[in-house]
N, C-alpha and C. Protein backbone atom coordinates (compact mmCIF):
# COMPACT_ATOMS: atom_id res chain seq x y z
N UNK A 1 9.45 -13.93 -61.90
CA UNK A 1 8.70 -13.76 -60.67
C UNK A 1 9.58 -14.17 -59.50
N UNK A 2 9.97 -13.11 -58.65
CA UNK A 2 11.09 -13.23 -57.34
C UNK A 2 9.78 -14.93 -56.61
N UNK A 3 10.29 -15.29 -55.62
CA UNK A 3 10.04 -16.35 -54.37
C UNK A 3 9.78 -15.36 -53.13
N UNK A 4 8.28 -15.31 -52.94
CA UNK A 4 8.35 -14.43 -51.51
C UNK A 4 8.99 -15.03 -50.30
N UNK A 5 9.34 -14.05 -50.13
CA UNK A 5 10.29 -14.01 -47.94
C UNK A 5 9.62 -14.33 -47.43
N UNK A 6 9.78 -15.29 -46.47
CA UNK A 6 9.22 -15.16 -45.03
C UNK A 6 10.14 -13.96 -44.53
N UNK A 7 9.25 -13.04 -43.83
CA UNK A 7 9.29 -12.17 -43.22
C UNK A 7 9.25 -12.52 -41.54
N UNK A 8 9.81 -12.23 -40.41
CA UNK A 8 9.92 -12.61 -39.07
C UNK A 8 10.18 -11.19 -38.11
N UNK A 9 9.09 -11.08 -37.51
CA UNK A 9 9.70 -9.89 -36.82
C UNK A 9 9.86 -10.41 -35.39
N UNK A 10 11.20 -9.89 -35.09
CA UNK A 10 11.30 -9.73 -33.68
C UNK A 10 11.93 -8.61 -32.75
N UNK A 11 11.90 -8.46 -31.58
CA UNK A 11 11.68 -7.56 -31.03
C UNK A 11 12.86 -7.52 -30.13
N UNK A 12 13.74 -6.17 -30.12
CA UNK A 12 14.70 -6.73 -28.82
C UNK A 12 15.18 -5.42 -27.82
N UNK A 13 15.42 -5.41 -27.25
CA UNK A 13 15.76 -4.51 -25.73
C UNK A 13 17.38 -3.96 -25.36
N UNK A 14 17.69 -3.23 -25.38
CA UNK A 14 19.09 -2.75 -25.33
C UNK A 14 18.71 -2.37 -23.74
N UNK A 15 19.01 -3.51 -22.81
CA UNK A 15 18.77 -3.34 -20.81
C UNK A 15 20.16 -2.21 -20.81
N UNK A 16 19.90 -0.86 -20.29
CA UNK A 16 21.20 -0.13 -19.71
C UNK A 16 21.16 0.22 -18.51
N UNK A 17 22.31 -0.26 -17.78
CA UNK A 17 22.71 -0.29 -16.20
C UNK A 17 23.26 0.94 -15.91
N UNK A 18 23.02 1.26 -14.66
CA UNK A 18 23.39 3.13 -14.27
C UNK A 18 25.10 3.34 -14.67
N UNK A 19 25.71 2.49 -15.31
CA UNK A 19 27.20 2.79 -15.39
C UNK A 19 27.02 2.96 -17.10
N UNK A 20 25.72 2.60 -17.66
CA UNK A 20 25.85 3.09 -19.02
C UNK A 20 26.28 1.45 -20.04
N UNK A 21 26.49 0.74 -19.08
CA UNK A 21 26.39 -0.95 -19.98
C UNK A 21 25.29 -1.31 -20.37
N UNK A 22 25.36 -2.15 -21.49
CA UNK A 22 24.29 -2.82 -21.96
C UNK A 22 24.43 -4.14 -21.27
N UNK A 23 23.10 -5.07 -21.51
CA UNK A 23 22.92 -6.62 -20.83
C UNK A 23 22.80 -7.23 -22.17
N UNK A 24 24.07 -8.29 -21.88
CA UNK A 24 24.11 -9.27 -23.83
C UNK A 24 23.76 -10.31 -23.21
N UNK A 25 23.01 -11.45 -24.13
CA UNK A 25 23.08 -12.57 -23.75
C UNK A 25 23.46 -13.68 -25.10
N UNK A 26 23.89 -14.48 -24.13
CA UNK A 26 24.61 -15.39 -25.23
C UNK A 26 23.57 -16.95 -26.07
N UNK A 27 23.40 -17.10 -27.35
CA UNK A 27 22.71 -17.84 -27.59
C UNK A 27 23.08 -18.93 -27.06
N UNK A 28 21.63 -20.35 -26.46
CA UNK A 28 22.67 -21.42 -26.07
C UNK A 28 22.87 -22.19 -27.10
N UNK A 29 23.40 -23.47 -27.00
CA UNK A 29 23.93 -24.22 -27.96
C UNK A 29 22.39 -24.98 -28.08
N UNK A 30 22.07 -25.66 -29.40
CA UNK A 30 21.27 -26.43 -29.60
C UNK A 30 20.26 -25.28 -30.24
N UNK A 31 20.66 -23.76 -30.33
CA UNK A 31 19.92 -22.74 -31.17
C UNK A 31 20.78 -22.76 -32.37
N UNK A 32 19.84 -21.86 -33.18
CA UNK A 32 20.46 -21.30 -34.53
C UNK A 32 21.46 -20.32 -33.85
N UNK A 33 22.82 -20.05 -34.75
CA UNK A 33 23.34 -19.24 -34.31
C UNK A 33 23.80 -19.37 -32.86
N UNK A 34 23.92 -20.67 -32.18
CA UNK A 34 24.82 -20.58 -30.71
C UNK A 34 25.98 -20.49 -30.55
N UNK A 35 25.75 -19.56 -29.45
CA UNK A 35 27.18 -18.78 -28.64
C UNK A 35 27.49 -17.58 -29.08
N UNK A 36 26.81 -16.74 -30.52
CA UNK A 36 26.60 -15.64 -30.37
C UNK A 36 25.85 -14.77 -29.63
N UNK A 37 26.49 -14.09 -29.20
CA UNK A 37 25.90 -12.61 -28.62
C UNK A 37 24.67 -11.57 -28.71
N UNK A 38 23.70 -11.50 -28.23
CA UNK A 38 22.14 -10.28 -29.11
C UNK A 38 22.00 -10.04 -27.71
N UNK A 39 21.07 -8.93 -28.57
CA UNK A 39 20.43 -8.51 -27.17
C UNK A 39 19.10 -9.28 -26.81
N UNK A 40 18.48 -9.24 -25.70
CA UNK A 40 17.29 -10.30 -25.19
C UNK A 40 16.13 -9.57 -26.06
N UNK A 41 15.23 -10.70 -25.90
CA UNK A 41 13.71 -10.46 -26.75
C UNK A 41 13.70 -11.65 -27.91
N UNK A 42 12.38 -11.45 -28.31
CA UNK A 42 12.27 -12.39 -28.93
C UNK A 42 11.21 -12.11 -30.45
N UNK A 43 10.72 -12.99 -30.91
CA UNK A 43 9.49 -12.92 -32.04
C UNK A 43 8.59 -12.60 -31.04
N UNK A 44 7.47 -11.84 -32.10
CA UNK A 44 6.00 -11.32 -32.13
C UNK A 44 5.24 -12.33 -32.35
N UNK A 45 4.73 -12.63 -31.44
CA UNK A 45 3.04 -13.45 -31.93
C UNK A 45 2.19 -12.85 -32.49
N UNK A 46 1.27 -13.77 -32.86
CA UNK A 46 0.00 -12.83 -33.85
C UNK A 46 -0.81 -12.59 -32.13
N UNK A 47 -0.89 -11.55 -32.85
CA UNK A 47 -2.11 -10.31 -32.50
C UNK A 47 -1.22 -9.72 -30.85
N UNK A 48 -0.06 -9.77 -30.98
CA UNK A 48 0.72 -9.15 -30.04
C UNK A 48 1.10 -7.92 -30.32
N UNK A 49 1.31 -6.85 -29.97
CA UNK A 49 2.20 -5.37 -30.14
C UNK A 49 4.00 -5.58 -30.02
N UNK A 50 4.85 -5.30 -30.32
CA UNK A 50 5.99 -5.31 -30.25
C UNK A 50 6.47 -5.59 -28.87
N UNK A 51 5.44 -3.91 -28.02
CA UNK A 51 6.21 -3.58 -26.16
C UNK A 51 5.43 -5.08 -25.91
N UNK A 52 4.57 -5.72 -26.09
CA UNK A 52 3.99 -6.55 -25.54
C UNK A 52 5.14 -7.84 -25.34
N UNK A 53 4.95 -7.82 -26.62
CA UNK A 53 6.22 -8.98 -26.56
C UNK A 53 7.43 -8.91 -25.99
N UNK A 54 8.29 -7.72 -25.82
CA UNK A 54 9.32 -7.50 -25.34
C UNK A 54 9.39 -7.67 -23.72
N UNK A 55 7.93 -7.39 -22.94
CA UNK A 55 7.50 -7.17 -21.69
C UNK A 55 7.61 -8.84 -21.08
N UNK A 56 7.04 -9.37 -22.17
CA UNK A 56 6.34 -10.85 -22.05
C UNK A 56 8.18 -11.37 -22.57
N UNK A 57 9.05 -11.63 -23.45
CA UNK A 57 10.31 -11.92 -23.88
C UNK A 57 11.25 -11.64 -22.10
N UNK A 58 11.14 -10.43 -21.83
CA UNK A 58 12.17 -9.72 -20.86
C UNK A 58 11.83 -10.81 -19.31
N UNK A 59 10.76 -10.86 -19.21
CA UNK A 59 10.06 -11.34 -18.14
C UNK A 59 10.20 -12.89 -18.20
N UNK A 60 9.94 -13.82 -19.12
CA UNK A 60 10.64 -15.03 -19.36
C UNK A 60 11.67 -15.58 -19.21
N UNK A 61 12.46 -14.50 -19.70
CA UNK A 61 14.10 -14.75 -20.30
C UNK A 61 15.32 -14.40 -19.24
N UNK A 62 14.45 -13.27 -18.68
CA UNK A 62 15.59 -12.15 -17.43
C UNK A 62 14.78 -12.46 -15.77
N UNK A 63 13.76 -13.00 -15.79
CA UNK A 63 13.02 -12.57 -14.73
C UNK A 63 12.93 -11.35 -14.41
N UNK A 64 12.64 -10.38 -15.23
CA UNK A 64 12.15 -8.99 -14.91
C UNK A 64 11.23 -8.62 -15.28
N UNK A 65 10.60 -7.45 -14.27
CA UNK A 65 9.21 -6.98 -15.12
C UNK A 65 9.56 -5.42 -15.86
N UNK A 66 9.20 -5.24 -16.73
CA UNK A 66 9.22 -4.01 -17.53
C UNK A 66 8.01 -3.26 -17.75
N UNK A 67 7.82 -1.93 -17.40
CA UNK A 67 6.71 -1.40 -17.81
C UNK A 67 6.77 -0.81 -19.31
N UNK A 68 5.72 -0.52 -20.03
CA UNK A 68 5.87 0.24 -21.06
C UNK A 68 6.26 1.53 -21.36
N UNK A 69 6.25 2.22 -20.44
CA UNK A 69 6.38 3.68 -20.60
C UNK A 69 8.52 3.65 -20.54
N UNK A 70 8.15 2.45 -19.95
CA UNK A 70 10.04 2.44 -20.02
C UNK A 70 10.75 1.69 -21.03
N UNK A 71 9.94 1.67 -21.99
CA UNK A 71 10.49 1.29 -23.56
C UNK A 71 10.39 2.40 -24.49
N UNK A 72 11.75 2.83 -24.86
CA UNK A 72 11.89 3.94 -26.09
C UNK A 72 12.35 3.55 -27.12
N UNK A 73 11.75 3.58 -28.22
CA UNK A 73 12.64 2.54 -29.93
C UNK A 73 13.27 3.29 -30.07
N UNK A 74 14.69 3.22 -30.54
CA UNK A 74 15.85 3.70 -30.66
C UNK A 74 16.37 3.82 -32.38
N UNK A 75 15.61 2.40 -32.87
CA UNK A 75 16.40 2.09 -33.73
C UNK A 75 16.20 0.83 -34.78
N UNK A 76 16.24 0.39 -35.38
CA UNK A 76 15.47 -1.21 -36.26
C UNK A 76 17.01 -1.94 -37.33
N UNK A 77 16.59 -3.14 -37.10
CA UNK A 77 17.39 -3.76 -37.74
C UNK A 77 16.95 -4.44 -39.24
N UNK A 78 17.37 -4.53 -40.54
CA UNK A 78 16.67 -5.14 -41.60
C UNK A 78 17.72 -6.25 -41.83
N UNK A 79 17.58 -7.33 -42.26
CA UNK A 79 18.58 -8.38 -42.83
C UNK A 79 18.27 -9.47 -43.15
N UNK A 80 18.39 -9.94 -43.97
CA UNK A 80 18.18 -11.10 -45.37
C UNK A 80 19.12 -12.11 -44.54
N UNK A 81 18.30 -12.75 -44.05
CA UNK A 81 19.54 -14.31 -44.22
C UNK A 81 18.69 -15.38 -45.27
N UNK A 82 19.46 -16.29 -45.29
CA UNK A 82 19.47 -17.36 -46.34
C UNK A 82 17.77 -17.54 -46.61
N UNK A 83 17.05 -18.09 -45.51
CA UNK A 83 15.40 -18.87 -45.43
C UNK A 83 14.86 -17.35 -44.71
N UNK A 84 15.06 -16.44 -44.53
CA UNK A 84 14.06 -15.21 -43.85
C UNK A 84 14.26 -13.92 -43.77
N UNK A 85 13.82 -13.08 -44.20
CA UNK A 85 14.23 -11.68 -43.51
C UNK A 85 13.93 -11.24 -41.91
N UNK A 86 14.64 -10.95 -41.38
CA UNK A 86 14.80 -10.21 -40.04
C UNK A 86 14.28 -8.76 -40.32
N UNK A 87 12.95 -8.46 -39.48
CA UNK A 87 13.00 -7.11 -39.38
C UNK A 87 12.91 -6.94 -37.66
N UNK A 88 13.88 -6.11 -36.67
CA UNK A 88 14.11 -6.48 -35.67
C UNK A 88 14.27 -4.83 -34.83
N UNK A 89 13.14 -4.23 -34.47
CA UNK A 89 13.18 -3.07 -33.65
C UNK A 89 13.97 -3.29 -32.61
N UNK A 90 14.99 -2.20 -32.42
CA UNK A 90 15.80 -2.15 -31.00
C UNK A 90 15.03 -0.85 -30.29
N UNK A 91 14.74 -1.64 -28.72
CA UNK A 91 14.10 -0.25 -27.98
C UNK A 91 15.16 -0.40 -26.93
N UNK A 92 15.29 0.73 -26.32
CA UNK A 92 16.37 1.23 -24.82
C UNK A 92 15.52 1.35 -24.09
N UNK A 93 15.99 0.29 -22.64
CA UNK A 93 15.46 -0.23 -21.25
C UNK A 93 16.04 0.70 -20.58
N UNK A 94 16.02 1.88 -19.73
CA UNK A 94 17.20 1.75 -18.63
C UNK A 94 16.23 1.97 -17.26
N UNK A 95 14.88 1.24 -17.22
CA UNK A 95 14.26 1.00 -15.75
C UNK A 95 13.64 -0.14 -16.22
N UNK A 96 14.02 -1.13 -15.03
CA UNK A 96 12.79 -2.06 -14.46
C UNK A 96 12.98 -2.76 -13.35
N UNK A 97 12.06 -3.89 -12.86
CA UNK A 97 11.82 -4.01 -11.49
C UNK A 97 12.38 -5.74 -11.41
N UNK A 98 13.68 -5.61 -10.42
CA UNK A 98 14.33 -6.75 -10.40
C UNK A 98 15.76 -7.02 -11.13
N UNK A 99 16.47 -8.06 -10.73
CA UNK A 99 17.65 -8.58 -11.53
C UNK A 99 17.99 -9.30 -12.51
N UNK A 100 18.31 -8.95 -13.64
CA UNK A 100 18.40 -9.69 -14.97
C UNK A 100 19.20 -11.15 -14.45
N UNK A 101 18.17 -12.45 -14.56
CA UNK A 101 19.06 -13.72 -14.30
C UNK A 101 18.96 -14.63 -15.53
N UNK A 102 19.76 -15.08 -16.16
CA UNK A 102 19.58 -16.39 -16.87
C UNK A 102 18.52 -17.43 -16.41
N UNK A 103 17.04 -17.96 -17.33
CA UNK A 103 16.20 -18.19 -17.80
C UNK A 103 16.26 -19.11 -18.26
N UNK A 104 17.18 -19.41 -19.26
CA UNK A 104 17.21 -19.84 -20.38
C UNK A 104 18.35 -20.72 -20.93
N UNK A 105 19.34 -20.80 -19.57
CA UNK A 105 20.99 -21.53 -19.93
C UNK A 105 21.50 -20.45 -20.72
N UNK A 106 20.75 -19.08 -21.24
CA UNK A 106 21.92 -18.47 -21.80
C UNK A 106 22.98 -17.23 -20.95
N UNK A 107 24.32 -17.50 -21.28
CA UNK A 107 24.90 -16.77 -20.44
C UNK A 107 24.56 -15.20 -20.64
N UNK A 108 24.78 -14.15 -19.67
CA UNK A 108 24.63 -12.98 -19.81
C UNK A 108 25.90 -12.16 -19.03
N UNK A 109 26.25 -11.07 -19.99
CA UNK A 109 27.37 -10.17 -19.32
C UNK A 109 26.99 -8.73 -20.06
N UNK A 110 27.19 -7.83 -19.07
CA UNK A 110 26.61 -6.28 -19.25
C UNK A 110 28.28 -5.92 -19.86
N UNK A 111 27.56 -5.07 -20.95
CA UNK A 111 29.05 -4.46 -21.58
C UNK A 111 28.70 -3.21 -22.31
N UNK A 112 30.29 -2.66 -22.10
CA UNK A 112 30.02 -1.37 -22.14
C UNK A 112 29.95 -1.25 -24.12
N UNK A 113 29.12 0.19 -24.14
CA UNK A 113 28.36 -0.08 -25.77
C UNK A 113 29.56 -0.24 -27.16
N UNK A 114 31.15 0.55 -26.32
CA UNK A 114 32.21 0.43 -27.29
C UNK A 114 32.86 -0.89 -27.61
N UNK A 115 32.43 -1.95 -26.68
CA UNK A 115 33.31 -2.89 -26.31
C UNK A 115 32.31 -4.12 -27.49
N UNK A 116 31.10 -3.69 -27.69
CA UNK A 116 30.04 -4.43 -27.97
C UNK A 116 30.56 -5.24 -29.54
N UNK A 117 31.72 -4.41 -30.13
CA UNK A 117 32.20 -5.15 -31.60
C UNK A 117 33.26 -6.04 -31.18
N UNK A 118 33.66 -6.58 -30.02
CA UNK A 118 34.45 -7.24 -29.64
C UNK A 118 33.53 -8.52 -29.47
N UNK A 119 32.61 -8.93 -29.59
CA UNK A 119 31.69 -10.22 -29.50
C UNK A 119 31.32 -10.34 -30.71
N UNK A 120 31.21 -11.72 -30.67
CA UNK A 120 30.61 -12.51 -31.94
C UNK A 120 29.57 -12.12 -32.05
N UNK A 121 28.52 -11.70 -32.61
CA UNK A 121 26.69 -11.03 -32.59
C UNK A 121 26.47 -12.01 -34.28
N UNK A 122 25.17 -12.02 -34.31
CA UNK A 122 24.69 -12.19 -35.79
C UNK A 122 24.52 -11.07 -36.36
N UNK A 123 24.56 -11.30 -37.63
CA UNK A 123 24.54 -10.34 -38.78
C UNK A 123 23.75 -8.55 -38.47
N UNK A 124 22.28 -9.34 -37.94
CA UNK A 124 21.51 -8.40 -38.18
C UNK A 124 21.97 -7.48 -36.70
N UNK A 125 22.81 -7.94 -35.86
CA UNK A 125 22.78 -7.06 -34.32
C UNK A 125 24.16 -6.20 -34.96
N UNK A 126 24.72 -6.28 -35.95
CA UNK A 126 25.85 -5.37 -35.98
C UNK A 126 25.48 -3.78 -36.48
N UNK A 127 24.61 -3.81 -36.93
CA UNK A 127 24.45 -2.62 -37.63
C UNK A 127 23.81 -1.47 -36.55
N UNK A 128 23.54 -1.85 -35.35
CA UNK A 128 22.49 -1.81 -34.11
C UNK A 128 24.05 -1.02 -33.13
N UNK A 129 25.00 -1.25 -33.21
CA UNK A 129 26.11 -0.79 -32.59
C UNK A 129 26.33 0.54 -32.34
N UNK A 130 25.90 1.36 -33.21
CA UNK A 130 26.58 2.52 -33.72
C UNK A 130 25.79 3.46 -33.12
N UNK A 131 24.91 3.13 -33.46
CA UNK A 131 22.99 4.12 -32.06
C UNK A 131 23.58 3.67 -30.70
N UNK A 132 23.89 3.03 -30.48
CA UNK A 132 24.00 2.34 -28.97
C UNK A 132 25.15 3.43 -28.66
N UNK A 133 26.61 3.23 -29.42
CA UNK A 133 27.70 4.72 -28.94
C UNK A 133 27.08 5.63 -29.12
N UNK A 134 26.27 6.07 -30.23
CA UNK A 134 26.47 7.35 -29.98
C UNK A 134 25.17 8.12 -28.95
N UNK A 135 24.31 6.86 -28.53
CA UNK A 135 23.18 7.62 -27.52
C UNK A 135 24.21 7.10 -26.03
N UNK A 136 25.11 6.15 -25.87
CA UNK A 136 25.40 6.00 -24.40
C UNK A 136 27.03 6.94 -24.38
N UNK A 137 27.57 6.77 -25.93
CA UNK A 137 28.97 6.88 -25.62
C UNK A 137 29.51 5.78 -26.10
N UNK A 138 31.15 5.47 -26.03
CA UNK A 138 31.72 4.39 -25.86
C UNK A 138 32.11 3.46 -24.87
């Protein structure tokens, strides 16, 4: 008899700027995984919708507001780490209202989608790369 997973979903946002960059932000220290690289968003609460959370994540984290109609899922991430599985929808931002600012002490730098394997990311954001070239380019 396998040991069931905790299962964790979370939700995250690929922000693209009119030059075709993405917005990374950097985990801070005193997280799991700090000083790697993801894209913003966060876990689902119970009885939340995904856009909900991402709206409510983006708006916390960036000081921005996002509407829904300007979230398109692109793409999902699956990955097993040690204590959880990650199941982690990527949706593409490229409108909302205001300037993405650090929130959170974590740093943020817009990069272009080829450049994106040049950062440290966790496991589950690497596989997330490859949709990102080939819907923006490199």
């Amino acid at each position: 008899m396998s040991v069931p997973v905790r299962l964790l979903l979370v939700v995250a946002a690929a922000l693209v700027d009119a030059d075709g960059r993405v917005l990374m932000a950097q985990r801070p220290e005193g997280k799991a995984l700090a000083g790697l690289w993801e894209f913003p968003g966060g876990k689902v609460e119970p009885g939340e919708r995904p856009e909900e959370t991402l709206i409510r994540e983006l708006a916390e984290e960036l000081g921005i507001t996002v509407k829904e109609p300007c979230l398109a899922p692109l793409t999902f991430a699956s990955h097993a780490y040690p204590d959880f599985h990650l199941l982690m929808p990527l949706y593409i931002c490229r409108r909302w209202d205001g300037n993405p600012q650090s929130r959170e002490a974590q740093a943020l730098r817009w990069v272009r989608p080829g450049a994106l394997r040049d950062l440290p990311m966790p496991p589950a954001d690497l596989p997330l790369i490859p949709f990102l070239i080939d819907l923006l380019g490199p």
